[in-house]
N, C-alpha and C. Protein backbone atom coordinates (compact mmCIF):
# COMPACT_ATOMS: atom_id res chain seq x y z
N UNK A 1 -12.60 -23.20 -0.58
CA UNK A 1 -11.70 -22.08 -0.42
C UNK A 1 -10.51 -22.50 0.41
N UNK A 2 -9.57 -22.15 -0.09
CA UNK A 2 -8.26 -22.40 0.84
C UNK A 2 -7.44 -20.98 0.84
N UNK A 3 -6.45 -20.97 1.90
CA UNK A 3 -5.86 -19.76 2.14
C UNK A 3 -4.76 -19.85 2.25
N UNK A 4 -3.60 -18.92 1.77
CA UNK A 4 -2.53 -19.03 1.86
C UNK A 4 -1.86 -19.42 3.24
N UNK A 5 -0.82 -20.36 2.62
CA UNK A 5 0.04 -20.77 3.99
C UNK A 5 1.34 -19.81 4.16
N UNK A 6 2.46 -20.03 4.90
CA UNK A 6 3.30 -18.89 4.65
C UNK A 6 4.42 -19.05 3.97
N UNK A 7 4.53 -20.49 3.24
CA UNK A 7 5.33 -20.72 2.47
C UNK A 7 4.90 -20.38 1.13
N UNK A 8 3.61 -19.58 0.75
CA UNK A 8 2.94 -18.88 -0.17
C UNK A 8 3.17 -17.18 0.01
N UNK A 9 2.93 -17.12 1.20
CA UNK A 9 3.25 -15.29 1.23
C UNK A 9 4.80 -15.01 1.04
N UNK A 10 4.60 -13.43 0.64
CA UNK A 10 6.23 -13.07 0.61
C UNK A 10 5.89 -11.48 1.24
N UNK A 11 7.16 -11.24 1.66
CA UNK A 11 7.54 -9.54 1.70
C UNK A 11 6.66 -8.72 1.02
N UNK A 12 5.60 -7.93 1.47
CA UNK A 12 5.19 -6.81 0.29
C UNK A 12 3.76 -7.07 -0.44
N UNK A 13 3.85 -8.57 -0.17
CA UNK A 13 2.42 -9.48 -0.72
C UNK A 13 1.45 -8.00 0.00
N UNK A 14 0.22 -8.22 -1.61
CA UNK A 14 -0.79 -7.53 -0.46
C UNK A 14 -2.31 -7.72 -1.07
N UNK A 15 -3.29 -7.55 -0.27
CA UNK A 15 -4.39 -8.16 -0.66
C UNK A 15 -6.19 -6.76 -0.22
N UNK A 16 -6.95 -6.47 -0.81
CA UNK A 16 -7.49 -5.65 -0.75
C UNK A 16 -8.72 -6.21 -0.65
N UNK A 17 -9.95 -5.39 0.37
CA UNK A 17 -11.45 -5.14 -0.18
C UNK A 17 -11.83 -4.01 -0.10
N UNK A 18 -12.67 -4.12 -1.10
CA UNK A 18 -13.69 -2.39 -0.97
C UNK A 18 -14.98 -2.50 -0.50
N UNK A 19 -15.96 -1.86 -0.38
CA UNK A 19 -16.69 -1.38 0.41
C UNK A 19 -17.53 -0.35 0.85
N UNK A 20 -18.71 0.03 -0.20
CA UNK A 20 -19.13 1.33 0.08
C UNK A 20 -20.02 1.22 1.77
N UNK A 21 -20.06 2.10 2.36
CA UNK A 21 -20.66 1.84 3.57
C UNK A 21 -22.05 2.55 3.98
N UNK A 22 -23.25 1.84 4.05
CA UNK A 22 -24.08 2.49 3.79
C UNK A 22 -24.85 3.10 5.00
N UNK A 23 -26.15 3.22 5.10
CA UNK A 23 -26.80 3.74 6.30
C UNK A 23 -27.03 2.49 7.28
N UNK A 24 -27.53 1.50 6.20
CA UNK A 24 -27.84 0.35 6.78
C UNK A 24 -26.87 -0.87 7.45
N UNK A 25 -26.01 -0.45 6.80
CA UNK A 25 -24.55 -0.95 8.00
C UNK A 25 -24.18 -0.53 8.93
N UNK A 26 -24.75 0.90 9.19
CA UNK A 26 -24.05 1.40 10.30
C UNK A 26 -25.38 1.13 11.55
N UNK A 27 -26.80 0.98 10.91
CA UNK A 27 -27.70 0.47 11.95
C UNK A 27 -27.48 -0.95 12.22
N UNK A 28 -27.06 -1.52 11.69
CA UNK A 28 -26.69 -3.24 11.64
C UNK A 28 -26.02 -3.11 12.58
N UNK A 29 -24.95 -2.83 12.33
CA UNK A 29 -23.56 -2.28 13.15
C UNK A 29 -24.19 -2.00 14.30
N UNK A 30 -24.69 -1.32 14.73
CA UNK A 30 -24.79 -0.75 16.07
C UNK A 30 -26.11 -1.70 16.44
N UNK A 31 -26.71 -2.54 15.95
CA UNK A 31 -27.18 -3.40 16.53
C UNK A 31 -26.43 -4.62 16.65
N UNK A 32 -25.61 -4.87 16.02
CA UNK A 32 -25.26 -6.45 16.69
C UNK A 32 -24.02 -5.78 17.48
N UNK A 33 -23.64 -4.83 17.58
CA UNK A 33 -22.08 -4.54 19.03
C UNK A 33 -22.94 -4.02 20.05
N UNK A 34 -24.50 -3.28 20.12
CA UNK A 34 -24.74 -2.42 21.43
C UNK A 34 -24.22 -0.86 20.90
N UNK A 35 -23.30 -0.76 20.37
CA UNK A 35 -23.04 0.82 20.50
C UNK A 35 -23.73 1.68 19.91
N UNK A 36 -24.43 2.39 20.14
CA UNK A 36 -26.06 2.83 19.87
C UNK A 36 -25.54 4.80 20.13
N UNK A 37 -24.18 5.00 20.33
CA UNK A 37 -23.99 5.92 20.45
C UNK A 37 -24.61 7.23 19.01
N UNK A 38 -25.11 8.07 19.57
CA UNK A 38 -25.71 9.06 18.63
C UNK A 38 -25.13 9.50 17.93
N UNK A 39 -23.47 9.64 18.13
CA UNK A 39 -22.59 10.39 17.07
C UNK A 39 -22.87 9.63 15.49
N UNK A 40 -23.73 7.99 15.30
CA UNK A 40 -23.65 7.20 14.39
C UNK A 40 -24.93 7.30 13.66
N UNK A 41 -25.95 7.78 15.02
CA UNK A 41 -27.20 7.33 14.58
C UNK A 41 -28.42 8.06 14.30
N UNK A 42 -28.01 9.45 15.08
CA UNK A 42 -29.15 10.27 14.94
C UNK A 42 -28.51 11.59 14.74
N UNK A 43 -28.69 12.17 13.83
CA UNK A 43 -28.31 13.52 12.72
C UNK A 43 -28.48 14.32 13.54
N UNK A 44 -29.72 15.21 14.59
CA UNK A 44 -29.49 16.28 15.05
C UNK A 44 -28.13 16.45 16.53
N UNK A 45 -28.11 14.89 16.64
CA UNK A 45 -27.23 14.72 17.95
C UNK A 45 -25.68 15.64 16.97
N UNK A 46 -25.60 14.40 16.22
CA UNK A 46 -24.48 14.51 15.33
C UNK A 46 -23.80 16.22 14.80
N UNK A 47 -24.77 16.36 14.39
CA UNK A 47 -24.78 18.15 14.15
C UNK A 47 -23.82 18.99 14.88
N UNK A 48 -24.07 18.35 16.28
CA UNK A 48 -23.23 19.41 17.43
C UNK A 48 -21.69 18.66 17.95
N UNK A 49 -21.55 17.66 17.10
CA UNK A 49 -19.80 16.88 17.85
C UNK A 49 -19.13 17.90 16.30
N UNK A 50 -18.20 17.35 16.71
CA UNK A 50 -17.12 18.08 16.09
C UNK A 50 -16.97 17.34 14.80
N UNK A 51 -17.63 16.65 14.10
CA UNK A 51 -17.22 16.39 12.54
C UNK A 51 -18.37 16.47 12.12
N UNK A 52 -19.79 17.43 12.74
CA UNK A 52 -20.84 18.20 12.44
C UNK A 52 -21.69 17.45 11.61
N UNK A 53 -21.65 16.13 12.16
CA UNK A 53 -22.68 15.04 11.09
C UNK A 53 -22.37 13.62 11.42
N UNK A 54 -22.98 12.32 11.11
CA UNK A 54 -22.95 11.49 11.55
C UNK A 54 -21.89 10.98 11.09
N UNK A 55 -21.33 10.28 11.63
CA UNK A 55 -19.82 9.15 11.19
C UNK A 55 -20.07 7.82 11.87
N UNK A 56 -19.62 6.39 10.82
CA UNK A 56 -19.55 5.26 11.17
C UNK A 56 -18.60 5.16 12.26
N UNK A 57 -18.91 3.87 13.15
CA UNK A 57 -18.65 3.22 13.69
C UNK A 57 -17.32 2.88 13.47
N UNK A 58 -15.82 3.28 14.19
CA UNK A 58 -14.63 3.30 13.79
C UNK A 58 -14.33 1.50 13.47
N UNK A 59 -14.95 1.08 14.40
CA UNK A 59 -14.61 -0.53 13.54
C UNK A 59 -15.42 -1.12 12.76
N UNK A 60 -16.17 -0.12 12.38
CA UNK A 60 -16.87 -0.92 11.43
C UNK A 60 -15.96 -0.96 9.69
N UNK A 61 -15.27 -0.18 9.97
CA UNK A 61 -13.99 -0.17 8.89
C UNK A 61 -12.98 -1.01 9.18
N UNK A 62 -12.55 -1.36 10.73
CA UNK A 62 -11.48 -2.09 10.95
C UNK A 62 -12.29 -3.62 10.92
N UNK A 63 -13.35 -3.94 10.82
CA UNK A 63 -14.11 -5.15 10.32
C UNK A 63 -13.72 -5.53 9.06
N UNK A 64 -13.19 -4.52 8.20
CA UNK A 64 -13.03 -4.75 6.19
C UNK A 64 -11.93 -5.29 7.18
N UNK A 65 -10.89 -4.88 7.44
CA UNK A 65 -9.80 -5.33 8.02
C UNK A 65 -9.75 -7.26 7.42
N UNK A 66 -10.65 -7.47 8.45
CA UNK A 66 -10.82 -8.42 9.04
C UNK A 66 -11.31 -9.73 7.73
N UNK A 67 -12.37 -8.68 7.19
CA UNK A 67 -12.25 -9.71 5.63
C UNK A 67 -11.22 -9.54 4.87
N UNK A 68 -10.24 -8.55 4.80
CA UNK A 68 -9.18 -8.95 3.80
C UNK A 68 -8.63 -10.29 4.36
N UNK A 69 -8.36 -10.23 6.05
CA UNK A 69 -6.99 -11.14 6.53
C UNK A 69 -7.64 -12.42 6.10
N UNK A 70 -9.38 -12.58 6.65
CA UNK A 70 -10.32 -13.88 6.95
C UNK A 70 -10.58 -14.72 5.26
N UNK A 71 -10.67 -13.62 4.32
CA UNK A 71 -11.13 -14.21 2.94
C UNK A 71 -10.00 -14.00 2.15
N UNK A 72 -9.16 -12.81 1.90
CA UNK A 72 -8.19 -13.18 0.97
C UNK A 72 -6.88 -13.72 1.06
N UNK A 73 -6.10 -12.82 2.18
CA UNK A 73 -4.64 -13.06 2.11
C UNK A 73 -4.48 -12.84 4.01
N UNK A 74 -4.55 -13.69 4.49
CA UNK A 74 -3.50 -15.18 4.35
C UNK A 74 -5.21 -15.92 3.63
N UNK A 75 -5.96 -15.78 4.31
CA UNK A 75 -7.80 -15.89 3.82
C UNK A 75 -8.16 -17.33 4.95
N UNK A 76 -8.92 -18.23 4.15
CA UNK A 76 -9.30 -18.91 4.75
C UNK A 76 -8.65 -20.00 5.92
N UNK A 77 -9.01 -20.15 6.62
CA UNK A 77 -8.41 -20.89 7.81
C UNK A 77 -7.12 -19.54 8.91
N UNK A 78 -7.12 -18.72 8.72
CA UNK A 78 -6.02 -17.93 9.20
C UNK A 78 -6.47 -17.46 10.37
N UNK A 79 -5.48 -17.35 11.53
CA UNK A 79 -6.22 -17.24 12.68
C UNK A 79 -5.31 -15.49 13.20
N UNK A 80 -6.67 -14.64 13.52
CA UNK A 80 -6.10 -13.26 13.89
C UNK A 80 -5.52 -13.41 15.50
N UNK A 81 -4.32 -13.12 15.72
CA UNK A 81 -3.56 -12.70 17.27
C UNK A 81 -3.92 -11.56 17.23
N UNK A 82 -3.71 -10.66 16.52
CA UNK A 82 -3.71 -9.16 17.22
C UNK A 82 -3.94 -8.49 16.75
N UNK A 83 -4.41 -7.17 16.56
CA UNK A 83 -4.59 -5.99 15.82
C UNK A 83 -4.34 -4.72 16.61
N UNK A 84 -3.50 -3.44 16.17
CA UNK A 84 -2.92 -2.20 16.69
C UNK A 84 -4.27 -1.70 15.71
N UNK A 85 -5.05 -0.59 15.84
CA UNK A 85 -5.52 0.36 15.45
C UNK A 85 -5.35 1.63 15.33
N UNK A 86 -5.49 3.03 14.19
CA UNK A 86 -5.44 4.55 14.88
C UNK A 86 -6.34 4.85 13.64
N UNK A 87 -7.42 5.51 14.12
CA UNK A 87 -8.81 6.26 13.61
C UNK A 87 -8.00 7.59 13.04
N UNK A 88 -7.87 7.73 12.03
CA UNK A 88 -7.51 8.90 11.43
C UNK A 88 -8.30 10.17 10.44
N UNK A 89 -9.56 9.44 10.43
CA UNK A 89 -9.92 10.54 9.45
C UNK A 89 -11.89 9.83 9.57
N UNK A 90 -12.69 10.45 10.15
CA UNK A 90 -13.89 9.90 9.76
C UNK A 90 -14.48 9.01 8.62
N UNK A 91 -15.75 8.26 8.87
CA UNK A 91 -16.22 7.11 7.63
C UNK A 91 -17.46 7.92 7.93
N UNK A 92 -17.83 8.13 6.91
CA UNK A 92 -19.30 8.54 6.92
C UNK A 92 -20.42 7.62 5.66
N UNK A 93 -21.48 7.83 6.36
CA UNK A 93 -22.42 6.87 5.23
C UNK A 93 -22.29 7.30 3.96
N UNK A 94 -21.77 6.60 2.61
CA UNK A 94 -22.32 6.97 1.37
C UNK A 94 -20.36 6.59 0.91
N UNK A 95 -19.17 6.62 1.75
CA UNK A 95 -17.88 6.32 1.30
C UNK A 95 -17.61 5.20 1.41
N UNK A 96 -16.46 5.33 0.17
CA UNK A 96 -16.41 3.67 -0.36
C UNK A 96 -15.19 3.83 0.72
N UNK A 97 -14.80 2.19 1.26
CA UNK A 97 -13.63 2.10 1.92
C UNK A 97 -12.77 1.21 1.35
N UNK A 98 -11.47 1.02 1.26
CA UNK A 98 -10.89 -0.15 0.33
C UNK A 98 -10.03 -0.25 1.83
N UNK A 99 -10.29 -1.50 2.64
CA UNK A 99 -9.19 -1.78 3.26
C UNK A 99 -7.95 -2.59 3.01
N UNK A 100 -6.67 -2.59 3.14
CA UNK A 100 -5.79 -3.16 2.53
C UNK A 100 -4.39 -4.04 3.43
N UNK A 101 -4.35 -5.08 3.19
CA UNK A 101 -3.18 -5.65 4.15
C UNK A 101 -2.09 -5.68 3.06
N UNK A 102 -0.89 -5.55 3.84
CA UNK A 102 0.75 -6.33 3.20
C UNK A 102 1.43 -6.52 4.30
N UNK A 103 2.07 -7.75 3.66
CA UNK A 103 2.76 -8.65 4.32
C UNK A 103 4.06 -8.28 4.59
N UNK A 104 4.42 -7.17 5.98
CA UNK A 104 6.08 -6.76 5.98
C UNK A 104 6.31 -7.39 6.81
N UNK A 105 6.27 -8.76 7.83
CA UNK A 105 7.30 -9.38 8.21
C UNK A 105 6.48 -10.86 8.42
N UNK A 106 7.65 -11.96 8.23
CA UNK A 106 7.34 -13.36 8.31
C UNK A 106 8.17 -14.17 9.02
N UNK A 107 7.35 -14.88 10.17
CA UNK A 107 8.29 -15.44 11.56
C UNK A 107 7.78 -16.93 10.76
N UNK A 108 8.74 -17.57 10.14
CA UNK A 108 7.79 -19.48 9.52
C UNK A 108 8.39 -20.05 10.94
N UNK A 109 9.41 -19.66 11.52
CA UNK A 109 9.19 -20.67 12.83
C UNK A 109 8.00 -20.64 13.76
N UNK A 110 7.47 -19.28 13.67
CA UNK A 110 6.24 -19.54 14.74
C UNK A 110 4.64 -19.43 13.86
N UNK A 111 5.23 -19.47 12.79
CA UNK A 111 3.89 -19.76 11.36
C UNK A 111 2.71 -18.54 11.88
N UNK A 112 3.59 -17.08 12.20
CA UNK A 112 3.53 -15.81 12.35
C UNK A 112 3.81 -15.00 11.27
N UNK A 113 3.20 -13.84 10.35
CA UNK A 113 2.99 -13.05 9.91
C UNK A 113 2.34 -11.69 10.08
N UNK A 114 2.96 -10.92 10.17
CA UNK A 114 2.67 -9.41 10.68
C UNK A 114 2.30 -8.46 8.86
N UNK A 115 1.09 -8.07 9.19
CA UNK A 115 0.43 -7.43 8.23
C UNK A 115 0.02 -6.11 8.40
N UNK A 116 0.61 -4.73 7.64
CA UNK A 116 0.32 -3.43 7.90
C UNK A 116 -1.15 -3.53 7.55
N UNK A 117 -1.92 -2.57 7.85
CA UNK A 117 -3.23 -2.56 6.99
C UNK A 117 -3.51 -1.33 7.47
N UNK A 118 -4.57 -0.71 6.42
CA UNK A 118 -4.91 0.61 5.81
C UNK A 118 -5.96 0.56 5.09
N UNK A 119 -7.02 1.35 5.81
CA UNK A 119 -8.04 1.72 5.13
C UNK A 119 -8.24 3.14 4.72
N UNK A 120 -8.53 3.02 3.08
CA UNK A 120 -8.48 4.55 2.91
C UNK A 120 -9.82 4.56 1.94
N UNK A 121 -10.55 5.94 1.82
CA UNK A 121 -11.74 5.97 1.43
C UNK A 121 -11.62 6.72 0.21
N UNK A 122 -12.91 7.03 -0.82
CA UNK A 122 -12.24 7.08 -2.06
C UNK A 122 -12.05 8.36 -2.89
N UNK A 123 -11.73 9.00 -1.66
CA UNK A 123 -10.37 10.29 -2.11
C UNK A 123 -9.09 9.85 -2.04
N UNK A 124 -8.89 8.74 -1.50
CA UNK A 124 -7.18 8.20 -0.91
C UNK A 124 -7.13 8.57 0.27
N UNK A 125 -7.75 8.96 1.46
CA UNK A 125 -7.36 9.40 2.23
C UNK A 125 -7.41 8.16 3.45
N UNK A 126 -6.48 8.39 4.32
CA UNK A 126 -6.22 7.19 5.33
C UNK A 126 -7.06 7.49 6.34
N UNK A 127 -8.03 6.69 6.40
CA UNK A 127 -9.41 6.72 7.58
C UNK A 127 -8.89 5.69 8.59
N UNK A 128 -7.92 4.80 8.80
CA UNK A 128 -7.43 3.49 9.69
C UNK A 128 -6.15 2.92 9.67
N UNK A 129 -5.62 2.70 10.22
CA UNK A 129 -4.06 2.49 9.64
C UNK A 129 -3.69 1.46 11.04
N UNK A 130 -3.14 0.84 10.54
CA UNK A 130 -2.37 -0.30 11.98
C UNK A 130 -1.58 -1.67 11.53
N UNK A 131 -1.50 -2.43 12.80
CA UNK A 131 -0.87 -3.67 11.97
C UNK A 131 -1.74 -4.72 12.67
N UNK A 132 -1.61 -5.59 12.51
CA UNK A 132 -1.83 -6.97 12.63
C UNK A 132 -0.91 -8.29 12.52
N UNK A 133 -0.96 -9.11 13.66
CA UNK A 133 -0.45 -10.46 13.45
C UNK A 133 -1.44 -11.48 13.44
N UNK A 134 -1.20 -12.68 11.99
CA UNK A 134 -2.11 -13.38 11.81
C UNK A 134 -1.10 -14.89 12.31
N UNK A 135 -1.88 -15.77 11.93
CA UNK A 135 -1.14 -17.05 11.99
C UNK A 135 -1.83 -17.97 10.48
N UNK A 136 -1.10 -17.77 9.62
CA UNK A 136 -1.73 -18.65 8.49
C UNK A 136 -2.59 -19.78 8.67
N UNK A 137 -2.91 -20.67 7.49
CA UNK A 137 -3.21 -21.95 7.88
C UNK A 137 -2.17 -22.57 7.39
N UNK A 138 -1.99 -24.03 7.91
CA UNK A 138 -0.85 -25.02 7.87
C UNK A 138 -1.09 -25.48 6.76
């Protein structure tokens, strides 16, 4: 596998995964981070917060993130600087998520690329939204 360098990306480039998210990701999930919080894990807790039922783990969506940048576009060898996040809309077990990067700005002197990304679930609706700076591979 090789991954785009940035004399391969352009303006607008953009690269997607999907993702249905199940029960068993979100116990995975909360076993390999620690966050064991009940809003994820146990239904009668869940009942009484305010989206009246259990919801994933907000990064466990901004993780798809992370395989678009890591496997497709820039993909292999690409190293993440940074990521902005904003949780917009709950993930709950049983929705598909398609997270999505494009490429709106390219620094080749500092072999820097800034990538919007957006995860939306499969009504269209925007559950994650932010940007990211990657650093291709050479």
């Amino acid at each position: 596998m090789k991954g785009f360098t940035i004399k391969d990306l352009s303006i607008g480039q953009e690269a997607s995964f999907t993702k249905t998210i199940s029960e068993t990701d979100v116990y995975l999930f909360a076993g390999i981070t620690g966050d064991i919080n009940p809003a994820h894990l146990n239904e009668e807790y869940a009942k009484n917060t305010f989206f009246k039922g259990r919801i994933a783990h907000g990064m466990l969506s901004a993780g798809l993130i992370s395989a678009v940048l890591g496997v497709h576009m820039p993909g292999p060898g690409t190293i993440y600087l940074s990521q902005t996040l904003n949780f917009l809309a709950p993930v709950r077990m049983g929705d598909t998520i398609t997270a999505t990067g494009k490429v709106v700005e390219m620094i080749p002197e500092k072999n820097r690329v800034k990538i919007e990304t957006i995860c939306t679930n499969q009504d269209g609706v925007v559950v994650t939204k932010g940007e990211a700076m990657v650093m291709p591979p050479k």
